[in-house]
N, C-alpha and C. Protein backbone atom coordinates (compact mmCIF):
# COMPACT_ATOMS: atom_id res chain seq x y z
N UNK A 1 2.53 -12.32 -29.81
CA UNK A 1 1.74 -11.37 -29.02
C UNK A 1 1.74 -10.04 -29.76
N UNK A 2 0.44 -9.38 -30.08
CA UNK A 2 0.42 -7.97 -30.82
C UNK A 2 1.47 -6.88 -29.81
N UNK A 3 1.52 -5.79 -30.80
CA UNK A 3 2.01 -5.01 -29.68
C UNK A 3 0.73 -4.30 -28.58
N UNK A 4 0.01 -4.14 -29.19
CA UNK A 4 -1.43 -3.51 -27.98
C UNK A 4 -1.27 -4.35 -26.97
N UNK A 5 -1.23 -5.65 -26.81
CA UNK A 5 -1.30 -6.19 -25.69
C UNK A 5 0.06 -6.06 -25.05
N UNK A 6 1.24 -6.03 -25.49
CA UNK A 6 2.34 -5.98 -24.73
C UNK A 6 2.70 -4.56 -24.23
N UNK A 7 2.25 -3.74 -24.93
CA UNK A 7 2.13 -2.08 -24.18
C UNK A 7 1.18 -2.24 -22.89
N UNK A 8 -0.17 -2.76 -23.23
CA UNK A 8 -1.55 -3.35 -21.90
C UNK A 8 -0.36 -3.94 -20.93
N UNK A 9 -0.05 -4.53 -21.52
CA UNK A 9 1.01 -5.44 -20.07
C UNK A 9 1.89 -4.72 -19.23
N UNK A 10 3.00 -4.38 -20.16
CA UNK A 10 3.78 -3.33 -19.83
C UNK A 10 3.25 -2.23 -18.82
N UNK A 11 2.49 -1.72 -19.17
CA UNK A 11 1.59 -0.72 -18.72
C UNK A 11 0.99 -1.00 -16.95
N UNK A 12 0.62 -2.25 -17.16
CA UNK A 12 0.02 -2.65 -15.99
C UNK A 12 1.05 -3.26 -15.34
N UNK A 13 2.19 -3.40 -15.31
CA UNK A 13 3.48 -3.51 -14.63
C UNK A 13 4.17 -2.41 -14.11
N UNK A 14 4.24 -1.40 -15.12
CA UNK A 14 4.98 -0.12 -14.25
C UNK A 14 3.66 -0.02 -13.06
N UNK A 15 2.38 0.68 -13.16
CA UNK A 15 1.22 0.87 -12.44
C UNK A 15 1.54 0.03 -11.17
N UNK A 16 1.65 -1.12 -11.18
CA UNK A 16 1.89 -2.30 -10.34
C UNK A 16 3.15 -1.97 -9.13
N UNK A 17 4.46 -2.14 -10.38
CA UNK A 17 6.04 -1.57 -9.75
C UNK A 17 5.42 -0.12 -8.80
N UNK A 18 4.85 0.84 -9.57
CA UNK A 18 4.68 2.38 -8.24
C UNK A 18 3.73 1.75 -7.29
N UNK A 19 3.28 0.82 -6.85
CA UNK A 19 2.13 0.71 -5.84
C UNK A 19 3.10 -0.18 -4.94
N UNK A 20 3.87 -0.87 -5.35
CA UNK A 20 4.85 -1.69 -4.34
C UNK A 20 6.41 -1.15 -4.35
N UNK A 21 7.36 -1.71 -3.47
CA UNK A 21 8.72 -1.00 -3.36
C UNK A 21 9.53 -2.22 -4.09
N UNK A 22 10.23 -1.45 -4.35
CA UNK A 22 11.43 -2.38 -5.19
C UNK A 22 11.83 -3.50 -4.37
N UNK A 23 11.82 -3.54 -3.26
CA UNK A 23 12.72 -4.74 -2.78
C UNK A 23 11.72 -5.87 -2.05
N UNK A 24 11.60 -6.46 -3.60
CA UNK A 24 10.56 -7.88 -3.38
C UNK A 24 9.21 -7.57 -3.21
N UNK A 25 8.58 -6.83 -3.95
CA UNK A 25 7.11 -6.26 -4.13
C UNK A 25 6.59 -6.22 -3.09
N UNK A 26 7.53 -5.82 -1.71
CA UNK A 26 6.39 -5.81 -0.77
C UNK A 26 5.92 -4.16 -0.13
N UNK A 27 5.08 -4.52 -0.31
CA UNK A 27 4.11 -2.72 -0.30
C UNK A 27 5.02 -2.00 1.06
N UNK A 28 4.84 -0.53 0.70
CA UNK A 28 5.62 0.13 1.70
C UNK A 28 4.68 0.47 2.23
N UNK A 29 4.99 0.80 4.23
CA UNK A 29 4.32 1.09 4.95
C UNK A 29 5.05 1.42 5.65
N UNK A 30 4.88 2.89 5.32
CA UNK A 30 5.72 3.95 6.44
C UNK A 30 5.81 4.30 7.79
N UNK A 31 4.53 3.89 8.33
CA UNK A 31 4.25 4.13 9.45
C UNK A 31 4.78 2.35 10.52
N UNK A 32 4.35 1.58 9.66
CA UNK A 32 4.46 0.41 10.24
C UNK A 32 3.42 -0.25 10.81
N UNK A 33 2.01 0.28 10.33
CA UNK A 33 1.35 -0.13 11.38
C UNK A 33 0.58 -1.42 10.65
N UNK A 34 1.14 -2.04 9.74
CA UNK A 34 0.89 -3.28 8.43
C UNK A 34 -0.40 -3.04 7.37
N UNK A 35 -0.35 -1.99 7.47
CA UNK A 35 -0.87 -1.30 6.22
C UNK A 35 -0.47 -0.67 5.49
N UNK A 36 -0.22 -1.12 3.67
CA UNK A 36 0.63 -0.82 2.99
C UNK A 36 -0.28 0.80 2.83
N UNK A 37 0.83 1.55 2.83
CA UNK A 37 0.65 3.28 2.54
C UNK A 37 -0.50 3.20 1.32
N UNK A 38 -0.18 3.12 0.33
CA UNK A 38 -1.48 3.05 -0.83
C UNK A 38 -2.87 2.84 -0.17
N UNK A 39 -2.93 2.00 1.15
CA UNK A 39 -4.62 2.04 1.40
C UNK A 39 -4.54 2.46 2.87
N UNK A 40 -3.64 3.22 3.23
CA UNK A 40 -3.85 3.93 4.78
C UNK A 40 -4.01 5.26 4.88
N UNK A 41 -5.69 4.97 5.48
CA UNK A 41 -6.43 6.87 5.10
C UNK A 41 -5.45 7.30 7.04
N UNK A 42 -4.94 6.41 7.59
CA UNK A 42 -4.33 7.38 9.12
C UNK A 42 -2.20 7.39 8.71
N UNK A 43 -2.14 7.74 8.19
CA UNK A 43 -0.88 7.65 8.12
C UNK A 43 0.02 7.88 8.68
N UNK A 44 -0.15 8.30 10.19
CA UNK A 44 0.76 8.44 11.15
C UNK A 44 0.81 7.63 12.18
N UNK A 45 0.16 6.45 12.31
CA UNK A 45 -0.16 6.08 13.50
C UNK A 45 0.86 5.36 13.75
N UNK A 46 1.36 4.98 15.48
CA UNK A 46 2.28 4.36 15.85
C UNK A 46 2.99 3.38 15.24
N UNK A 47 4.09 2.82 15.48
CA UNK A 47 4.06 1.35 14.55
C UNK A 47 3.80 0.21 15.39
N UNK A 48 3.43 -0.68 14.86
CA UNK A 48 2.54 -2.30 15.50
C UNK A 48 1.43 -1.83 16.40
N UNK A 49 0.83 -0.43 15.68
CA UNK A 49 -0.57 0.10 16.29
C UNK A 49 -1.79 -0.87 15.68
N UNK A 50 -2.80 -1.03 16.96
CA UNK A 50 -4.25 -2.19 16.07
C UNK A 50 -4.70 -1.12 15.55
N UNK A 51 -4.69 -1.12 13.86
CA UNK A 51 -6.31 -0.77 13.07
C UNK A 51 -7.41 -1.26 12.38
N UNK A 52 -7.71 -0.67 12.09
CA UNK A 52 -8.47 -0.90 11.06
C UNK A 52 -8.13 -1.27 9.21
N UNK A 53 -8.98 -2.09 8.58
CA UNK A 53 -7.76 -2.08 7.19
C UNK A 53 -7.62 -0.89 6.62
N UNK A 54 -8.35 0.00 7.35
CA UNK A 54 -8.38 1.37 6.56
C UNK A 54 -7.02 1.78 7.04
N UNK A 55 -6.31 1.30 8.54
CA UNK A 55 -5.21 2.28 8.72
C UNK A 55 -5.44 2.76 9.94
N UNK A 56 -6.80 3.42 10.01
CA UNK A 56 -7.03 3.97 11.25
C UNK A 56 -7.10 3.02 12.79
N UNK A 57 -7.01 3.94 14.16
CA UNK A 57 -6.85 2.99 15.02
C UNK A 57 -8.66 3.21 15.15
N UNK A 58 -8.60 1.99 16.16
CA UNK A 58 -10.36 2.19 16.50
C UNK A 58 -10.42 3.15 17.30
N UNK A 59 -11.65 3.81 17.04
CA UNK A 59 -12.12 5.15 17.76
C UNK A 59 -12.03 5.14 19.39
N UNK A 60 -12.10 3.78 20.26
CA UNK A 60 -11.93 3.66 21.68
C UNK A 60 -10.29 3.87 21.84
N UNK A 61 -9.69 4.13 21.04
CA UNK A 61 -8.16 4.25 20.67
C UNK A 61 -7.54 5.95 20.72
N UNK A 62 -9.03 6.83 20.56
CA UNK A 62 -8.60 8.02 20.28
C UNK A 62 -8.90 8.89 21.33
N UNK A 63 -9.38 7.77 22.55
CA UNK A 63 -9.99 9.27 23.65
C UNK A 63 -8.65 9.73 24.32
C-alpha cells in the first residue's frame, strides 16, 4: 500500500473516531433524544423526546 493512501485512510479514521465516542463507535447524544449530536440542529430537547431526524420535536410539540 503507497503511503498517500495510508495517510487517505488514516485520515479518514481520525475524522470518523471525532464524529463517534470512544466506547464502541456509538455516536454521542447528549440530550438523549436518539439523535447522535453531530446531526441534532435541537440540542436540548428532553430525553426519549419524538423528533424529527433533524433532532427537533414536531412543531404540534412546541405550543
Amino acid at each position: 500500500m503507497n503511503s498517500k493512501l495510508k495517510l487517505a485512510l488514516l485520515s479518514l479514521v481520525v475524522l470518523l473516531s471525532a464524529a463517534f465516542s470512544v466506547h464502541g463507535f456509538i455516536p454521542n447524544d447528549g440530550d438523549g433524544d436518539g439523535v447522535p449530536d453531530v446531526c441534532d440542529a435541537c440540542p436540548n430537547t428532553p430525553s426519549g423526546s419524538i423528533t424529527h431526524p433533524s433532532g427537533c420535536p414536531p412543531a404540534s410539540t412546541l405550543a
